[in-house]
C-alpha atoms as a PDB file:
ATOM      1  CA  UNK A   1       0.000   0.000   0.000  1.00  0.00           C
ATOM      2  CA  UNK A   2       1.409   3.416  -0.966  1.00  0.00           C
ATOM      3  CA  UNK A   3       1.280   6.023   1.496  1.00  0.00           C
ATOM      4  CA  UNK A   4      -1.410   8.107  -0.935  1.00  0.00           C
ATOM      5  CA  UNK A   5      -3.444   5.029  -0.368  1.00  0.00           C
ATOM      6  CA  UNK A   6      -3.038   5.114   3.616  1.00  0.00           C
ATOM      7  CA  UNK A   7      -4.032   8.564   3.420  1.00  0.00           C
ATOM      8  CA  UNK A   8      -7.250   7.712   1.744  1.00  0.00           C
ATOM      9  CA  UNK A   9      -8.187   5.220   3.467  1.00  0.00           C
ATOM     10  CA  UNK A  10      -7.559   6.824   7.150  1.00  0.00           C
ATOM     11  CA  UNK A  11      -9.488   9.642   5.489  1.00  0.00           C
ATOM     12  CA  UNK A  12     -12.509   7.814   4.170  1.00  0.00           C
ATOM     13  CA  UNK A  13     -12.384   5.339   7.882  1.00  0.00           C
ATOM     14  CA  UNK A  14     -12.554   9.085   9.290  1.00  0.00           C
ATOM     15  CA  UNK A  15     -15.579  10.266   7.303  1.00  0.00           C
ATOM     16  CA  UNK A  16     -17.103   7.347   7.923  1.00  0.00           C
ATOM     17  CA  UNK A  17     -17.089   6.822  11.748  1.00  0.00           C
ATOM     18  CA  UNK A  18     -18.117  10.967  11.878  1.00  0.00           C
ATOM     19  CA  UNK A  19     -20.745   9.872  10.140  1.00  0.00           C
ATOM     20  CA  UNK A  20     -21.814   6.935  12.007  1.00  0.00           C
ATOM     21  CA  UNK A  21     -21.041   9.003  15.374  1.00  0.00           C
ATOM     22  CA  UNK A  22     -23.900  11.436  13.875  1.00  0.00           C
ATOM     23  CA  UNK A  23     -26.458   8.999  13.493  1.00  0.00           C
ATOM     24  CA  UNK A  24     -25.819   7.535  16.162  1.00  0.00           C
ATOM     25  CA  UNK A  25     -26.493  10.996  18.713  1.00  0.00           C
ATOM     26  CA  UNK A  26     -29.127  12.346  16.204  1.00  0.00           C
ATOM     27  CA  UNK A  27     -31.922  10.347  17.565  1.00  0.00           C
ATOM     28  CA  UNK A  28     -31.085  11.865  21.111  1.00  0.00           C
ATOM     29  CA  UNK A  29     -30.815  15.277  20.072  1.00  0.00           C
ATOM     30  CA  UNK A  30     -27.446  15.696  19.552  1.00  0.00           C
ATOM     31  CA  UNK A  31     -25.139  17.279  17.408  1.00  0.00           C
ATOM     32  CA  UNK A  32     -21.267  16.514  17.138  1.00  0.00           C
ATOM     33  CA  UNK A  33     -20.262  19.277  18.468  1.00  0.00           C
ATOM     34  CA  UNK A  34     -22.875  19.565  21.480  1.00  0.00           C
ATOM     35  CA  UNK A  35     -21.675  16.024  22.230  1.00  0.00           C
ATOM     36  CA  UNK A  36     -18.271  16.885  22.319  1.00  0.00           C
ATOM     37  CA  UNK A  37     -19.049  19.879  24.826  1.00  0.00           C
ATOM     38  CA  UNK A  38     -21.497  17.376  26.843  1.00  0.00           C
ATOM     39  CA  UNK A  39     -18.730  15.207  27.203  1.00  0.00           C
ATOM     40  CA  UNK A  40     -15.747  17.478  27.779  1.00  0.00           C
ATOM     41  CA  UNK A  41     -18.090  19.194  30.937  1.00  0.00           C
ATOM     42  CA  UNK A  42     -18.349  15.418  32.104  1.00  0.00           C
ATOM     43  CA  UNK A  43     -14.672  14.925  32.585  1.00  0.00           C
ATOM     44  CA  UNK A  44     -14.322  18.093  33.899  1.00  0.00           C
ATOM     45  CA  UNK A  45     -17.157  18.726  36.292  1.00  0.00           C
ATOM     46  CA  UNK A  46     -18.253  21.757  36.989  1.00  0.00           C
ATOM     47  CA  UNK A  47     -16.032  24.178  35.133  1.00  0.00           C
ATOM     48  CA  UNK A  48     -15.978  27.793  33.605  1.00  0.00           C
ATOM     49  CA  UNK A  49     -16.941  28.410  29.813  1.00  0.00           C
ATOM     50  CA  UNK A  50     -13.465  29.938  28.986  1.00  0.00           C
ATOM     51  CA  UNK A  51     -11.534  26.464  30.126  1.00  0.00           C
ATOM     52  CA  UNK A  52     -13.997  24.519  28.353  1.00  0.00           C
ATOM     53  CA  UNK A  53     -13.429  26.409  25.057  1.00  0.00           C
ATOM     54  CA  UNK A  54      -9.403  26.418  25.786  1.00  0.00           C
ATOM     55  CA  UNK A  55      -9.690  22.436  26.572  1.00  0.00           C
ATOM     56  CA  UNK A  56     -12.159  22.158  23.157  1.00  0.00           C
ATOM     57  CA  UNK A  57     -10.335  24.507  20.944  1.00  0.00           C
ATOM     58  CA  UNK A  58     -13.353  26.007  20.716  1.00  0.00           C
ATOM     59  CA  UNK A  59     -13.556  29.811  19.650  1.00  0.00           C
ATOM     60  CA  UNK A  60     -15.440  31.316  22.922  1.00  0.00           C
ATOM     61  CA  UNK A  61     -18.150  32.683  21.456  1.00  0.00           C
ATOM     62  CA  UNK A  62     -19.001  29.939  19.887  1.00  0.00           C
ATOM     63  CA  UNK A  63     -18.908  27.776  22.607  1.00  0.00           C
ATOM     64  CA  UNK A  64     -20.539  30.015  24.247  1.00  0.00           C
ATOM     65  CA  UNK A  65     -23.766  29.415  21.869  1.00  0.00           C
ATOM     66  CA  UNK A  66     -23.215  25.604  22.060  1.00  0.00           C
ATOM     67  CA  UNK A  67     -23.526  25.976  25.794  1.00  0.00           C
ATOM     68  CA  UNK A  68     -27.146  28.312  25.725  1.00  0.00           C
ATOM     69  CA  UNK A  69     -28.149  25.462  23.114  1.00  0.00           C
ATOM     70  CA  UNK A  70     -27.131  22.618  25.764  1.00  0.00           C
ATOM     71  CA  UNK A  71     -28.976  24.750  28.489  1.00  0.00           C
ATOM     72  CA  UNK A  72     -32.444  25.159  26.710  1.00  0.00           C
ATOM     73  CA  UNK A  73     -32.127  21.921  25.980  1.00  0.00           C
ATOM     74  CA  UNK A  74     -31.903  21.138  29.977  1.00  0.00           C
ATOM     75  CA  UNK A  75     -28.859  19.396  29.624  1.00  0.00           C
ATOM     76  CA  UNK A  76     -26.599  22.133  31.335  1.00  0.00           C
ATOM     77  CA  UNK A  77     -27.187  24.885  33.834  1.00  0.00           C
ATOM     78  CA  UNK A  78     -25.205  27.821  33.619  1.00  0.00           C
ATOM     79  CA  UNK A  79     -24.462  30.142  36.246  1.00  0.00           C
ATOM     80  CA  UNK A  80     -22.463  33.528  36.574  1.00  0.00           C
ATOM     81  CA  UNK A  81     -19.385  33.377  38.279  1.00  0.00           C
ATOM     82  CA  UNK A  82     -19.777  34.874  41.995  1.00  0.00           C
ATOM     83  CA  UNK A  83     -16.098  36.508  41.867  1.00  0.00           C
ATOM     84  CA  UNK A  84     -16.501  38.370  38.068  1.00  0.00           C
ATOM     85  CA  UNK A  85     -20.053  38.285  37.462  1.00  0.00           C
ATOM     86  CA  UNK A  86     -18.627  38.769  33.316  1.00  0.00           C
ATOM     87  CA  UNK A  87     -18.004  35.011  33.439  1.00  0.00           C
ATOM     88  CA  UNK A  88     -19.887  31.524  33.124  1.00  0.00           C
ATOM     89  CA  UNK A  89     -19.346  28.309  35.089  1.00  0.00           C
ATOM     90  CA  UNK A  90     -21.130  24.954  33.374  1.00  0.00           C
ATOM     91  CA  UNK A  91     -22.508  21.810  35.019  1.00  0.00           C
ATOM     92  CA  UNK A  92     -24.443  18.631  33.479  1.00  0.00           C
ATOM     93  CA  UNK A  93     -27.957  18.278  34.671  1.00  0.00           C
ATOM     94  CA  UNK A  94     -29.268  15.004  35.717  1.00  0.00           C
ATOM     95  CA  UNK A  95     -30.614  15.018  32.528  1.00  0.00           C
ATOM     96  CA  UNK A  96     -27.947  16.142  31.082  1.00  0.00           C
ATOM     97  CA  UNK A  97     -25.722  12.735  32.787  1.00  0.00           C
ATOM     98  CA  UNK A  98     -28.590  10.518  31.498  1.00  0.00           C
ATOM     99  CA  UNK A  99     -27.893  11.935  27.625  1.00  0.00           C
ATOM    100  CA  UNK A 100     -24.324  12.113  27.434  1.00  0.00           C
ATOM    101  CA  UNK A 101     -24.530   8.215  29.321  1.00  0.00           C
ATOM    102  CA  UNK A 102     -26.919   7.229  26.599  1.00  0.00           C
ATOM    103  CA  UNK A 103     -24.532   9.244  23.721  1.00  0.00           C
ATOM    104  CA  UNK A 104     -21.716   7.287  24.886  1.00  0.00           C
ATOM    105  CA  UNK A 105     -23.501   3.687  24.364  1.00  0.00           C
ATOM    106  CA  UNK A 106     -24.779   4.629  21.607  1.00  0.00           C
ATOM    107  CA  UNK A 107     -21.294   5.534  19.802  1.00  0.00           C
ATOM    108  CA  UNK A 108     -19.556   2.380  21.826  1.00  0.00           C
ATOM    109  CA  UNK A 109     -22.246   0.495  20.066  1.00  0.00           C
ATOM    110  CA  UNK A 110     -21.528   2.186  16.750  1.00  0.00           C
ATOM    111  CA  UNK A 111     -17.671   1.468  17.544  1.00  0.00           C
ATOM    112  CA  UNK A 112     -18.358  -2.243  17.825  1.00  0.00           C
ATOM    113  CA  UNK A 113     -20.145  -2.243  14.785  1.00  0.00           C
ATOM    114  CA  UNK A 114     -17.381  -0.451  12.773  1.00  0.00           C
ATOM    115  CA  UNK A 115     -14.477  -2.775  14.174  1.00  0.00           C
ATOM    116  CA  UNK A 116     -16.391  -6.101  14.539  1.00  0.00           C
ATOM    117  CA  UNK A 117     -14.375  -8.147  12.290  1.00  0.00           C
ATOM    118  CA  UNK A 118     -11.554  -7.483  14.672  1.00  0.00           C
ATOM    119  CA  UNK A 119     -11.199  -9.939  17.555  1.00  0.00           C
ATOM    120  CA  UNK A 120      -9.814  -8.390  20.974  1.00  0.00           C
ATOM    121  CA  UNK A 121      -5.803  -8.710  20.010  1.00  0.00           C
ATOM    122  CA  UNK A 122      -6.690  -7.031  16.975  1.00  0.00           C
ATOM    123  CA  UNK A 123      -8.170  -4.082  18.686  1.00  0.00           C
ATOM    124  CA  UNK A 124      -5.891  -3.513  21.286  1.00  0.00           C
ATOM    125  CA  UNK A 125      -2.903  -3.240  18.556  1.00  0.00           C
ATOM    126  CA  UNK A 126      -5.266  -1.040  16.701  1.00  0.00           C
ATOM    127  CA  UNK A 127      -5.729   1.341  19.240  1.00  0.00           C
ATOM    128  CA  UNK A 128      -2.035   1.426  20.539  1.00  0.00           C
ATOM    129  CA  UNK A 129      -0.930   2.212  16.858  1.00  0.00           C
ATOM    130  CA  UNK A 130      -3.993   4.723  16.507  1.00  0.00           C
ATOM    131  CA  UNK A 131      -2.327   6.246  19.899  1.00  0.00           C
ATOM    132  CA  UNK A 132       1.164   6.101  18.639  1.00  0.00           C
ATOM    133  CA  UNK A 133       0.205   8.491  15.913  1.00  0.00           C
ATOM    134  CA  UNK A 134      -2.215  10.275  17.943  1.00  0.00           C
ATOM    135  CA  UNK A 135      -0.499  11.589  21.048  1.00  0.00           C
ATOM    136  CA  UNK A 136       2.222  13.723  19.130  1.00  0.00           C
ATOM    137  CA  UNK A 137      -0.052  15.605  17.409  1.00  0.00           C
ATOM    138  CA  UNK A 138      -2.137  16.315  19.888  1.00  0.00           C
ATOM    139  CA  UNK A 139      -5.424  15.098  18.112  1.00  0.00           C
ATOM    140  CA  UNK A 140      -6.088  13.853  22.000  1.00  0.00           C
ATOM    141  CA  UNK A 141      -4.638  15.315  24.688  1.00  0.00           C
ATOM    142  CA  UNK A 142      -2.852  12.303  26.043  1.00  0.00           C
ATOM    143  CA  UNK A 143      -3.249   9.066  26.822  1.00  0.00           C
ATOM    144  CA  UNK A 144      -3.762   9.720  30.540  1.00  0.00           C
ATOM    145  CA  UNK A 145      -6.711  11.515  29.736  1.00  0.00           C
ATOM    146  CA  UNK A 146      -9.651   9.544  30.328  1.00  0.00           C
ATOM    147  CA  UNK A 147     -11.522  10.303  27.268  1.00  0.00           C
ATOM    148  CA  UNK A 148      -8.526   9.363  24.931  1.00  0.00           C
ATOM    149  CA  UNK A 149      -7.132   6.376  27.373  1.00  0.00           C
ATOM    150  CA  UNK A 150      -7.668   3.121  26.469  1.00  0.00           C
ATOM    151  CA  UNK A 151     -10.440   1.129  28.625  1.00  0.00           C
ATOM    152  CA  UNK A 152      -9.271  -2.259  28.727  1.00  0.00           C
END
């Protein structure tokens, strides 16, 4: 395989599990990028808009419509900052931990799907290679990172 052909096929693998992922959340309400946000306030807890947009390389302003979006929706509540009343801190709902638990079986399940013709071995040297070319470039933060780590 020539390395024109890796490309292609890492980019059509890529296009194709984004648009799995998609379906996948759609029936729950979701976009991609909500989930992503949903998620990232997960691992973080309560947190301030401004770190989640750093953390989500997120322009703030638009993150800070993807949160009001998440809010109406009753997923997140959003609350001025007591010590600059100019800033937002973000929390899931209950509801909000329901979703993003039902978001993440969902894409497991669309995962499993995707990479079923691999048996266990097979997916563990998948994922360390996938993390090999990951980690330098930063796609995911690191491996420590729970939402990046692998879960074996």
């Amino acid at each position: 395989m020539t390395t024109t052909e890796l490309s292609t096929l890492l980019a059509g693998l890529g296009r194709e599990v984004t648009a799995r992922v998609r379906r996948a959340i759609r029936p729950l309400g979701l976009g991609a990028q909500q989930y992503l946000v949903l998620s990232q306030i997960g691992e973080f807890g309560q947190t301030s808009q401004a770190e989640l947009a750093v953390a989500l390389g997120l322009d703030p302003s638009n993150l800070a419509t993807i949160a009001g979006d998440l809010v109406a929706l009753g997923l997140v509540d959003r609350a001025r900052t007591p010590a600059d009343r100019r800033r937002y801190t973000v929390r899931l709902t209950r509801t909000g931990e329901r979703a993003l638990a039902k978001a993440d079986n969902a894409i497991t399940a669309t995962e499993r799907d995707l990479l079923g013709t691999l048996n266990d071995r097979q997916m563990r040297q998948l994922r360390a290679l996938l993390r090999r070319i990951a980690d330098p470039i930063d796609l995911c933060p690191s491996a420590d990172d729970p939402t990046c780590a692998d879960n074996e």
